[in-house]
C-alpha atoms as a PDB file:
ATOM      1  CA  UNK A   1      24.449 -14.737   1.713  1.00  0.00           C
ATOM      2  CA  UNK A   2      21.460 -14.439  -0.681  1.00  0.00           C
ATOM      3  CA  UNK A   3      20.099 -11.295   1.804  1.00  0.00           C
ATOM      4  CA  UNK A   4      23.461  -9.962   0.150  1.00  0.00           C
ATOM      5  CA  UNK A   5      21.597  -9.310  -3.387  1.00  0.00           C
ATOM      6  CA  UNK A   6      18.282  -8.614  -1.860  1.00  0.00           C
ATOM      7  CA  UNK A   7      19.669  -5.810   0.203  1.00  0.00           C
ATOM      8  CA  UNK A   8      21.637  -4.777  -3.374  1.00  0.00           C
ATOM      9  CA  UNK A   9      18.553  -4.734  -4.954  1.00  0.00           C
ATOM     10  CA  UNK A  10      16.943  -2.604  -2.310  1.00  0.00           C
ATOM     11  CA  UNK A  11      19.657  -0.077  -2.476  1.00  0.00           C
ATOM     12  CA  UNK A  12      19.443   0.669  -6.310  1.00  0.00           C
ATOM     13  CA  UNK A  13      16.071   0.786  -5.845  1.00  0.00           C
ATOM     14  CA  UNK A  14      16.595   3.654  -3.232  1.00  0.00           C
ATOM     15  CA  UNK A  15      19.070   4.975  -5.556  1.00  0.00           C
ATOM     16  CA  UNK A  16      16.745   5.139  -8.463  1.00  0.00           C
ATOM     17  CA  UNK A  17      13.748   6.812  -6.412  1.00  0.00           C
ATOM     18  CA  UNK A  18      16.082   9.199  -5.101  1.00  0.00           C
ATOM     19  CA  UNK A  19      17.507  10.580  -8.628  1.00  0.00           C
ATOM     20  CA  UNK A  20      13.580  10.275  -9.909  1.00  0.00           C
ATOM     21  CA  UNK A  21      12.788  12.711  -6.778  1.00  0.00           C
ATOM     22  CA  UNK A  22      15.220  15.080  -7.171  1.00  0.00           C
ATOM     23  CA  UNK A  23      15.256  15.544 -11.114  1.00  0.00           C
ATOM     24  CA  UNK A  24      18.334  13.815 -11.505  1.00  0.00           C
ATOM     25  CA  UNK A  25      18.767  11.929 -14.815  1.00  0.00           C
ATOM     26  CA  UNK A  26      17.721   7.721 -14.460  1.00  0.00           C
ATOM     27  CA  UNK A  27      21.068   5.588 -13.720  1.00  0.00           C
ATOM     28  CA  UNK A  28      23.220   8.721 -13.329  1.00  0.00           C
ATOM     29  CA  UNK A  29      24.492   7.892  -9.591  1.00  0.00           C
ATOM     30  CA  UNK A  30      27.388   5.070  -9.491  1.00  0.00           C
ATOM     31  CA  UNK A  31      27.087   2.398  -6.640  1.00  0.00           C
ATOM     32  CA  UNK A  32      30.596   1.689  -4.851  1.00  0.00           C
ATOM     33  CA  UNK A  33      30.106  -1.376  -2.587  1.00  0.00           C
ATOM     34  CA  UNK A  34      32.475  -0.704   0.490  1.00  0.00           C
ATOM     35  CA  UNK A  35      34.114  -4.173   1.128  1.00  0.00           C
ATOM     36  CA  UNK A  36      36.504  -2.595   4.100  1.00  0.00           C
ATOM     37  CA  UNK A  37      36.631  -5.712   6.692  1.00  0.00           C
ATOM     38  CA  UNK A  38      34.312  -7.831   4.683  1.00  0.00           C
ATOM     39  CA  UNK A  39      34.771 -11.252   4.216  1.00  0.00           C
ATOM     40  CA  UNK A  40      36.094 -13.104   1.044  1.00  0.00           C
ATOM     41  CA  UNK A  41      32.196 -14.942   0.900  1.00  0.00           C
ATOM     42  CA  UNK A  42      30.648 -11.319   1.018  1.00  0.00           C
ATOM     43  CA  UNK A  43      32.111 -10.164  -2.181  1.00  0.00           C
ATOM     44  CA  UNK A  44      32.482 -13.100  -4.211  1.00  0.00           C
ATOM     45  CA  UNK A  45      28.324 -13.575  -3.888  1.00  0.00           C
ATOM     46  CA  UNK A  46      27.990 -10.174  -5.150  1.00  0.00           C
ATOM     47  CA  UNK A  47      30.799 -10.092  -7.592  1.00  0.00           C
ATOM     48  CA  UNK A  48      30.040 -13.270  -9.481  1.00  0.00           C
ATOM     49  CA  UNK A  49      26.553 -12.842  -9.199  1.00  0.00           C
ATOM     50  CA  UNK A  50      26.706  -9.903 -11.983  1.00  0.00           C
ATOM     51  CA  UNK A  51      27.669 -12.350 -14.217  1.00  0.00           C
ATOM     52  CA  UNK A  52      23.876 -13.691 -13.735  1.00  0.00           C
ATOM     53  CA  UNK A  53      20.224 -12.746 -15.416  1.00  0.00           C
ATOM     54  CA  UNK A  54      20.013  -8.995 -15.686  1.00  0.00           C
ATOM     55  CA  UNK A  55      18.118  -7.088 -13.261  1.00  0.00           C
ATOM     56  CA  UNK A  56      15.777  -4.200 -13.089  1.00  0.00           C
ATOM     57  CA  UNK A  57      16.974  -1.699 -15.415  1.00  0.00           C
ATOM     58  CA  UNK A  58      19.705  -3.783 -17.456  1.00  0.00           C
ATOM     59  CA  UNK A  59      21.830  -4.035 -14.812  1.00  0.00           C
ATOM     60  CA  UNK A  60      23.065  -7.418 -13.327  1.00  0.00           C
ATOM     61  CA  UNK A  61      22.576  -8.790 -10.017  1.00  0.00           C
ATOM     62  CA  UNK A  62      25.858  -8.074  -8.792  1.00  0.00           C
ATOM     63  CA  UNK A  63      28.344  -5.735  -8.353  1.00  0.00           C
ATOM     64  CA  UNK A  64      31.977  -5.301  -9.589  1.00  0.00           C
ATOM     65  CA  UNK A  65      33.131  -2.051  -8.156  1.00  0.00           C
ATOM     66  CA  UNK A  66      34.429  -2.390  -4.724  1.00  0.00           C
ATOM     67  CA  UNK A  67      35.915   0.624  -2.369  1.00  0.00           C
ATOM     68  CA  UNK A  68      38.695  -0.608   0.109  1.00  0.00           C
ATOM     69  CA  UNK A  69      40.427   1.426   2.970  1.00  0.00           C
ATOM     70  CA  UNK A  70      43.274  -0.707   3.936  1.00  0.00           C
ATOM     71  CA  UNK A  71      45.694  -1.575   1.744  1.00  0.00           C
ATOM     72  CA  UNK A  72      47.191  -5.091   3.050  1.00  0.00           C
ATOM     73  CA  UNK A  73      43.400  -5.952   3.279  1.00  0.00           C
ATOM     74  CA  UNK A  74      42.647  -5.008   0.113  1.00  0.00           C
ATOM     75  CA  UNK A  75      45.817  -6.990  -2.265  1.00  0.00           C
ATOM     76  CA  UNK A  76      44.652  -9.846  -1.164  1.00  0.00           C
ATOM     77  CA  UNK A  77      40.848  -9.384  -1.861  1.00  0.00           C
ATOM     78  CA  UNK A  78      42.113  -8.628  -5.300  1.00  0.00           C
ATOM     79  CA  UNK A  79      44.685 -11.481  -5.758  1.00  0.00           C
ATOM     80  CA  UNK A  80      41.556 -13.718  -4.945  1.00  0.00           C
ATOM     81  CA  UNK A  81      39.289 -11.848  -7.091  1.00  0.00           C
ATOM     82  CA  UNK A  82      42.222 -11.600  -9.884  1.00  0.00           C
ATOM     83  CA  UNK A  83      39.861 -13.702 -12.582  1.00  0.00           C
ATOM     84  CA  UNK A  84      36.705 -11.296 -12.095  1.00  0.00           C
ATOM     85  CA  UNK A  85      37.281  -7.595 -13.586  1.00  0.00           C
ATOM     86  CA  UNK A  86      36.550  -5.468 -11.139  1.00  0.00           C
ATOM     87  CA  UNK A  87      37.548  -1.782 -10.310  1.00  0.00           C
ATOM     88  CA  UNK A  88      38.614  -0.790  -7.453  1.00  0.00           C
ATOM     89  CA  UNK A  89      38.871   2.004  -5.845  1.00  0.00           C
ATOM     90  CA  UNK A  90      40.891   3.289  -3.078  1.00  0.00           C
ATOM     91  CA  UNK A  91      38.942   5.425   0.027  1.00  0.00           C
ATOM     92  CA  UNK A  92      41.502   5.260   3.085  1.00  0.00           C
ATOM     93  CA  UNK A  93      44.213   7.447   4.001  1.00  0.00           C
ATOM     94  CA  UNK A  94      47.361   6.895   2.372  1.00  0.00           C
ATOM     95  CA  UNK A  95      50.875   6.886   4.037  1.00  0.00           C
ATOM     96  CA  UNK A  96      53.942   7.415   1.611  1.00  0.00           C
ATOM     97  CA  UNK A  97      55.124   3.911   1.494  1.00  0.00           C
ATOM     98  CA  UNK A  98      52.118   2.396   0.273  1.00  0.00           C
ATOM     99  CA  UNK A  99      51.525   5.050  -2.726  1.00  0.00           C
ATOM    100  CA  UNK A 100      53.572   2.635  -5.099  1.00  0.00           C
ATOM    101  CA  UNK A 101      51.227  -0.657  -4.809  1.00  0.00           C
ATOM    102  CA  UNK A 102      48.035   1.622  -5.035  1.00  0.00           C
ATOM    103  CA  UNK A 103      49.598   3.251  -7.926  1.00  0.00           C
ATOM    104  CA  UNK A 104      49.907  -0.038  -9.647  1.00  0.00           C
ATOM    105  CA  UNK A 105      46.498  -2.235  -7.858  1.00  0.00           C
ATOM    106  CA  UNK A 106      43.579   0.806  -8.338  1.00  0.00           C
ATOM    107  CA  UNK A 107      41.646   2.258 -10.606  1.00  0.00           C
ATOM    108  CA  UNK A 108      40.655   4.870  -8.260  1.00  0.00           C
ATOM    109  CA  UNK A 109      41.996   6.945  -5.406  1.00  0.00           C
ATOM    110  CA  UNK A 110      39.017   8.971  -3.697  1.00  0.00           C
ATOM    111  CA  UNK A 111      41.366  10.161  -0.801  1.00  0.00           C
ATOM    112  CA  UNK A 112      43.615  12.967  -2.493  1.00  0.00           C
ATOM    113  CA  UNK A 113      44.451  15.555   0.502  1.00  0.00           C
ATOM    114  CA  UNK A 114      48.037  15.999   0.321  1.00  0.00           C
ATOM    115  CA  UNK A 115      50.028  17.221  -3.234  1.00  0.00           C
ATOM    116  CA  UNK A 116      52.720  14.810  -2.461  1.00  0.00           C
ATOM    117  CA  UNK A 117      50.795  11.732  -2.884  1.00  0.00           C
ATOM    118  CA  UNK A 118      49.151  12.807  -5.815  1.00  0.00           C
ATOM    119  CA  UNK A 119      52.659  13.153  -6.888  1.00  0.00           C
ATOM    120  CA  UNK A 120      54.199  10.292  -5.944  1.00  0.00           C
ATOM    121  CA  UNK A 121      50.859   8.441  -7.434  1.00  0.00           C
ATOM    122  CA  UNK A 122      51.568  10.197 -11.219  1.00  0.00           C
ATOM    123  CA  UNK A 123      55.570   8.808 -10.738  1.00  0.00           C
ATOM    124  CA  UNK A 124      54.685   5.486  -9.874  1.00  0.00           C
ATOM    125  CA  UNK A 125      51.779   4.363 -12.021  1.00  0.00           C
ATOM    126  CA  UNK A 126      52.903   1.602 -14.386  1.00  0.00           C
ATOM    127  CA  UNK A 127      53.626   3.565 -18.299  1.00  0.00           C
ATOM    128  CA  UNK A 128      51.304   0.394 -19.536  1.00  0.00           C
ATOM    129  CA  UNK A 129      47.999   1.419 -17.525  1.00  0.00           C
ATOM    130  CA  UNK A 130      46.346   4.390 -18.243  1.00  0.00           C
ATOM    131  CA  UNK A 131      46.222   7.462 -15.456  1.00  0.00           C
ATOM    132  CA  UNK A 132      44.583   6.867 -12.090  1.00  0.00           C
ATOM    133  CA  UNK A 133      41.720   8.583 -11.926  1.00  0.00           C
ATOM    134  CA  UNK A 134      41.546  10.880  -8.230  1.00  0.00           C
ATOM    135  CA  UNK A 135      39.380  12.883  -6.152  1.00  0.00           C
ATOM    136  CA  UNK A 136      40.260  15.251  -4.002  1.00  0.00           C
ATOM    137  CA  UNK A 137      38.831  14.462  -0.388  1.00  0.00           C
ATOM    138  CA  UNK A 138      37.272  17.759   1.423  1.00  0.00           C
ATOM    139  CA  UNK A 139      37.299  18.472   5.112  1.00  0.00           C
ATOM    140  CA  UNK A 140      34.209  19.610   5.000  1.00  0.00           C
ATOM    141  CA  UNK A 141      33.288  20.241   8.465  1.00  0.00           C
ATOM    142  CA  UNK A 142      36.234  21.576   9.458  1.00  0.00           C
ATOM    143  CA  UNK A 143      37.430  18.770  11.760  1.00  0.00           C
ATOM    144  CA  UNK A 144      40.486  18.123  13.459  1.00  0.00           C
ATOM    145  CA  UNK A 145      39.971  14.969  13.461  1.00  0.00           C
ATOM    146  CA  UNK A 146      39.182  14.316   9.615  1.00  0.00           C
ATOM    147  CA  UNK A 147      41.051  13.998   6.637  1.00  0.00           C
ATOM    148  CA  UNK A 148      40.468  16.344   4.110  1.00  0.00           C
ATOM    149  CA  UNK A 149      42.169  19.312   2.384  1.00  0.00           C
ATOM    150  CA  UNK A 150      40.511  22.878   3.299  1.00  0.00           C
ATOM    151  CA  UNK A 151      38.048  24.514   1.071  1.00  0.00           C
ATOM    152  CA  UNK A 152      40.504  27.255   0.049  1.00  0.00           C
ATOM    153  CA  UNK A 153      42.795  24.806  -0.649  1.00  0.00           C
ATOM    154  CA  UNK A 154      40.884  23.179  -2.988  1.00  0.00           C
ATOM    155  CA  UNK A 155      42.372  25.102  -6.017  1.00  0.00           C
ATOM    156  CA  UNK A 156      45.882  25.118  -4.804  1.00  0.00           C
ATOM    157  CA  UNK A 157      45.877  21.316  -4.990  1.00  0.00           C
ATOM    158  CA  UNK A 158      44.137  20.713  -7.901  1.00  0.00           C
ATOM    159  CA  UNK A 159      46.154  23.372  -9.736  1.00  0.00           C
ATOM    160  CA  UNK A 160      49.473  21.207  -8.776  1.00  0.00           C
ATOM    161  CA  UNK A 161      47.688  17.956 -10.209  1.00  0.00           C
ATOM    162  CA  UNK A 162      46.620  19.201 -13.730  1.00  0.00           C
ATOM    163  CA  UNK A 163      50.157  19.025 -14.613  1.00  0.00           C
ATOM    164  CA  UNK A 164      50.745  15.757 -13.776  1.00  0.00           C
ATOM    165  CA  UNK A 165      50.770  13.062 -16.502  1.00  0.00           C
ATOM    166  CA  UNK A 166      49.730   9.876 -15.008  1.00  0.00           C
ATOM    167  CA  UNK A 167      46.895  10.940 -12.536  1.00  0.00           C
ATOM    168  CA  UNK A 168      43.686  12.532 -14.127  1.00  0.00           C
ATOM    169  CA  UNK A 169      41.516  14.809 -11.522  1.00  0.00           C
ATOM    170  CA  UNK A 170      38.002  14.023 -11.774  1.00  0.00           C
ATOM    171  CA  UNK A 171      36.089  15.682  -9.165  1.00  0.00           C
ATOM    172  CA  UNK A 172      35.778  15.681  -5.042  1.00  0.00           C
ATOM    173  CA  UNK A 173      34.490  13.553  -2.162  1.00  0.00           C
ATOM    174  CA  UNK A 174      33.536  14.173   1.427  1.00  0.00           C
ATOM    175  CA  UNK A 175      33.033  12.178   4.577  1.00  0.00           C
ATOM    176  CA  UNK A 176      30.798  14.560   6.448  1.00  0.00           C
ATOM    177  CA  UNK A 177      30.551  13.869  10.406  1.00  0.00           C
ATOM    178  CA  UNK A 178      26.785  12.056  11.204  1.00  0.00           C
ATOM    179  CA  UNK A 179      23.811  14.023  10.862  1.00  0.00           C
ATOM    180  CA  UNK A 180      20.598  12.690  11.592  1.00  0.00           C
ATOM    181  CA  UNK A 181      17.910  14.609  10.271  1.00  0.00           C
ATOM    182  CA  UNK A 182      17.828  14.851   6.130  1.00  0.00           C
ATOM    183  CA  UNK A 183      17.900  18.631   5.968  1.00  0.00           C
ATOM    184  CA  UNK A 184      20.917  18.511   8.013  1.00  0.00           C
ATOM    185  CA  UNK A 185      22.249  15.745   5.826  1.00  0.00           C
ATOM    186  CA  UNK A 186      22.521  17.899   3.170  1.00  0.00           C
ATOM    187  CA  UNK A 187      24.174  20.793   3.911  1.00  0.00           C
ATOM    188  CA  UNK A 188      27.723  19.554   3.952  1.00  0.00           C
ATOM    189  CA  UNK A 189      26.610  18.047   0.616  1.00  0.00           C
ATOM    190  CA  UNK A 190      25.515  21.429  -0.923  1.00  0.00           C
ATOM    191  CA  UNK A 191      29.120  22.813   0.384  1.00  0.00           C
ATOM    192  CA  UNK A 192      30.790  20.576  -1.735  1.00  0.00           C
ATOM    193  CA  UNK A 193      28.967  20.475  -4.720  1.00  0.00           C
ATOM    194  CA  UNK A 194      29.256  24.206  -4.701  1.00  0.00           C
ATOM    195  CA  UNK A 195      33.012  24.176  -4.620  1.00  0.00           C
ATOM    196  CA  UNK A 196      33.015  21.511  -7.349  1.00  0.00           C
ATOM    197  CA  UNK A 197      31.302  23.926  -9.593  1.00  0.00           C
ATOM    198  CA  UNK A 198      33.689  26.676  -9.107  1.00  0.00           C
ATOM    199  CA  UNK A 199      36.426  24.524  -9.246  1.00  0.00           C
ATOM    200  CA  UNK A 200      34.674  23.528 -12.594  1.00  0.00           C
ATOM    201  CA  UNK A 201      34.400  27.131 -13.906  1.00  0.00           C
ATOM    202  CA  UNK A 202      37.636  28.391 -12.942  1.00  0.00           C
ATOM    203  CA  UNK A 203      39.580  25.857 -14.761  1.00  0.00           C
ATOM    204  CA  UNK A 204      38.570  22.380 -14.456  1.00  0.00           C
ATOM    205  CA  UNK A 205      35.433  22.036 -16.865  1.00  0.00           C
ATOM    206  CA  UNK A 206      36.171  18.258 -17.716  1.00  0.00           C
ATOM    207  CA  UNK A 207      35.504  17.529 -13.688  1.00  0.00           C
ATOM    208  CA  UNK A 208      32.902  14.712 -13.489  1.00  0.00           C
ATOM    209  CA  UNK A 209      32.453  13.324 -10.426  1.00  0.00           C
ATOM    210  CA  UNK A 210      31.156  14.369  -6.759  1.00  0.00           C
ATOM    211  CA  UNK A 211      31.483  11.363  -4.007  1.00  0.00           C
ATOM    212  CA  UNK A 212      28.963  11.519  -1.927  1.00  0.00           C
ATOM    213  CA  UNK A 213      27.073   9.702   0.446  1.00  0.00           C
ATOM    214  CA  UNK A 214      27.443   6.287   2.301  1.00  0.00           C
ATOM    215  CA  UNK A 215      24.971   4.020   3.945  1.00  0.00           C
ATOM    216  CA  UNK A 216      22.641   6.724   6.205  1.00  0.00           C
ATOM    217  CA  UNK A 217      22.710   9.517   3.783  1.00  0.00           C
ATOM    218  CA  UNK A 218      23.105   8.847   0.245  1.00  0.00           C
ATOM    219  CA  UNK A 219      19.748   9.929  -0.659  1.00  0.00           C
ATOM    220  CA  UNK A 220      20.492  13.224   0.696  1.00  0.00           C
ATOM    221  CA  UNK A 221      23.882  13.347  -1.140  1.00  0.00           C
ATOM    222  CA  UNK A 222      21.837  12.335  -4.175  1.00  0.00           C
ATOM    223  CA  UNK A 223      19.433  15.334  -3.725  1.00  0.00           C
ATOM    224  CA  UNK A 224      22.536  18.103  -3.635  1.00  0.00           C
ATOM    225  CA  UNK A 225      24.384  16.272  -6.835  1.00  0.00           C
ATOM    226  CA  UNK A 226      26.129  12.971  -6.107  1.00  0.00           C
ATOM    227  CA  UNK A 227      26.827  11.149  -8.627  1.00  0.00           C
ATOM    228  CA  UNK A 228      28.823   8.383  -6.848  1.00  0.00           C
ATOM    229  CA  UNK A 229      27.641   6.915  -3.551  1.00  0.00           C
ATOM    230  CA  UNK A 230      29.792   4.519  -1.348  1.00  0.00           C
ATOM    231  CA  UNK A 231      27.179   1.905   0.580  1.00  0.00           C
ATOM    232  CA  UNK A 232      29.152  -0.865   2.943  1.00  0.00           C
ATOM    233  CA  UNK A 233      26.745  -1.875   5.678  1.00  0.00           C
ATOM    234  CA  UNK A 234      23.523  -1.296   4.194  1.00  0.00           C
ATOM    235  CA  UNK A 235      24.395  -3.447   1.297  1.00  0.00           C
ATOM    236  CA  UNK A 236      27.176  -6.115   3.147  1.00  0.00           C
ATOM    237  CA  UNK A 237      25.889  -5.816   6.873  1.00  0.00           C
ATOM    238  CA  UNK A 238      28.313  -5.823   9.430  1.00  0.00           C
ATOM    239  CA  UNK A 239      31.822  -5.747   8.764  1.00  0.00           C
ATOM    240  CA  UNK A 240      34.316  -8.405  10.551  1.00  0.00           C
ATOM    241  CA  UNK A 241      36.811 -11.046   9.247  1.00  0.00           C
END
């Protein structure tokens, strides 16, 4: 379990040499640790460990903000976890019945491709808890097979969602298919970031955030503007409960 940190460690590390190569201001790229079919022992080493000596650059040891795909999986990871504060975020594709728990158990939703469950988020987020906050999630290879919204229907959605009072619209993410080769890695990354910028300019100018990247190509997201990366094996190994 203590390879857990180490490989943590090694990962900001790669973070931080990334933003330092490609001009990008020092701590600017968030770390989601994808927990998705990771056992209980996995997280709590890295969860509670945060709570140890700082680390390089003021941050702790550990890590307290977990991405989760499935959503039976995830409620009980949380009702285990319930003492630690973490945030969590939501990353897997969302069916209409299960909208009102992740209304209610997430801090985040990265996987926005449909205006009705961005709706049906907004109606059934507690009053006490502040909005959710949401990304839109682009198709951005075109793929039948993929989740995603279009890119000319990125401004049709996020239009709809402004208006919405308890879900706030804070940028996009993208699960490109694999590319091997680093200037290939970052060409669906340079897609998105320029749609993020026009969605910026032609309306949205408090956008923030551009997912990007997991495990095999973060450092190329990082290079074409991520500013949130979402590492599972890399950090966690292999998944299996």
């Amino acid at each position: 379990m203590l390879k857990i940190i180490d490989n943590l460690t090694d990962i900001r590390r790669r973070i931080a040499d990334a933003e330092a190569e490609f001009n990008r201001e020092p701590g600017s790229v968030k770390l989601i640790g994808v927990t998705k079919k990771q056992p209980m022992g996995k997280l709590k080493v890295v969860a509670e460990a945060q709570d140890d000596d700082e680390g390089e650059g003021g941050q702790g040891k550990g890590l307290r903000v977990f991405g989760e795909n499935h959503l039976q999986e995830a409620l009980a990871k949380q009702s285990r976890l319930k003492s630690l504060d973490i945030e969590w975020h939501f990353l897997g594709a969302i069916q209409s019945n299960k909208t009102e728990a992740i209304a209610k158990y997430f801090n985040w939703v990265q996987s926005i491709d449909r205006a009705k469950i961005a709706l049906r988020l907004s109606e059934q987020r507690p009053a006490d808890m502040d909005p959710i906050n949401i990304l839109l999630q682009v198709n951005v290879d075109d793929e039948d097979t993929k989740a995603g919204v279009a890119f000319e229907e990125i401004p049709m959605i996020a239009n709809f969602i402004k208006d919405l009072p308890n879900v706030k619209l804070r940028g996009l993410m993208c699960i490109p298919a694999i590319r091997r080769e680093f200037d290939e890695q970052r060409e669906p990354f340079r897609k998105l970031h320029e749609a993020f910028e026009e969605l910026k300019a032609n309306g949205f100018p408090d956008l923030d955030t551009l997912s990007m990247g997991m495990s095999h190509d973060f450092e190329a997201a990082i290079a074409e503007g991520s500013n949130m990366v979402r590492i599972g094996a890399a950090i966690f190994g292999s998944s299996g409960i």
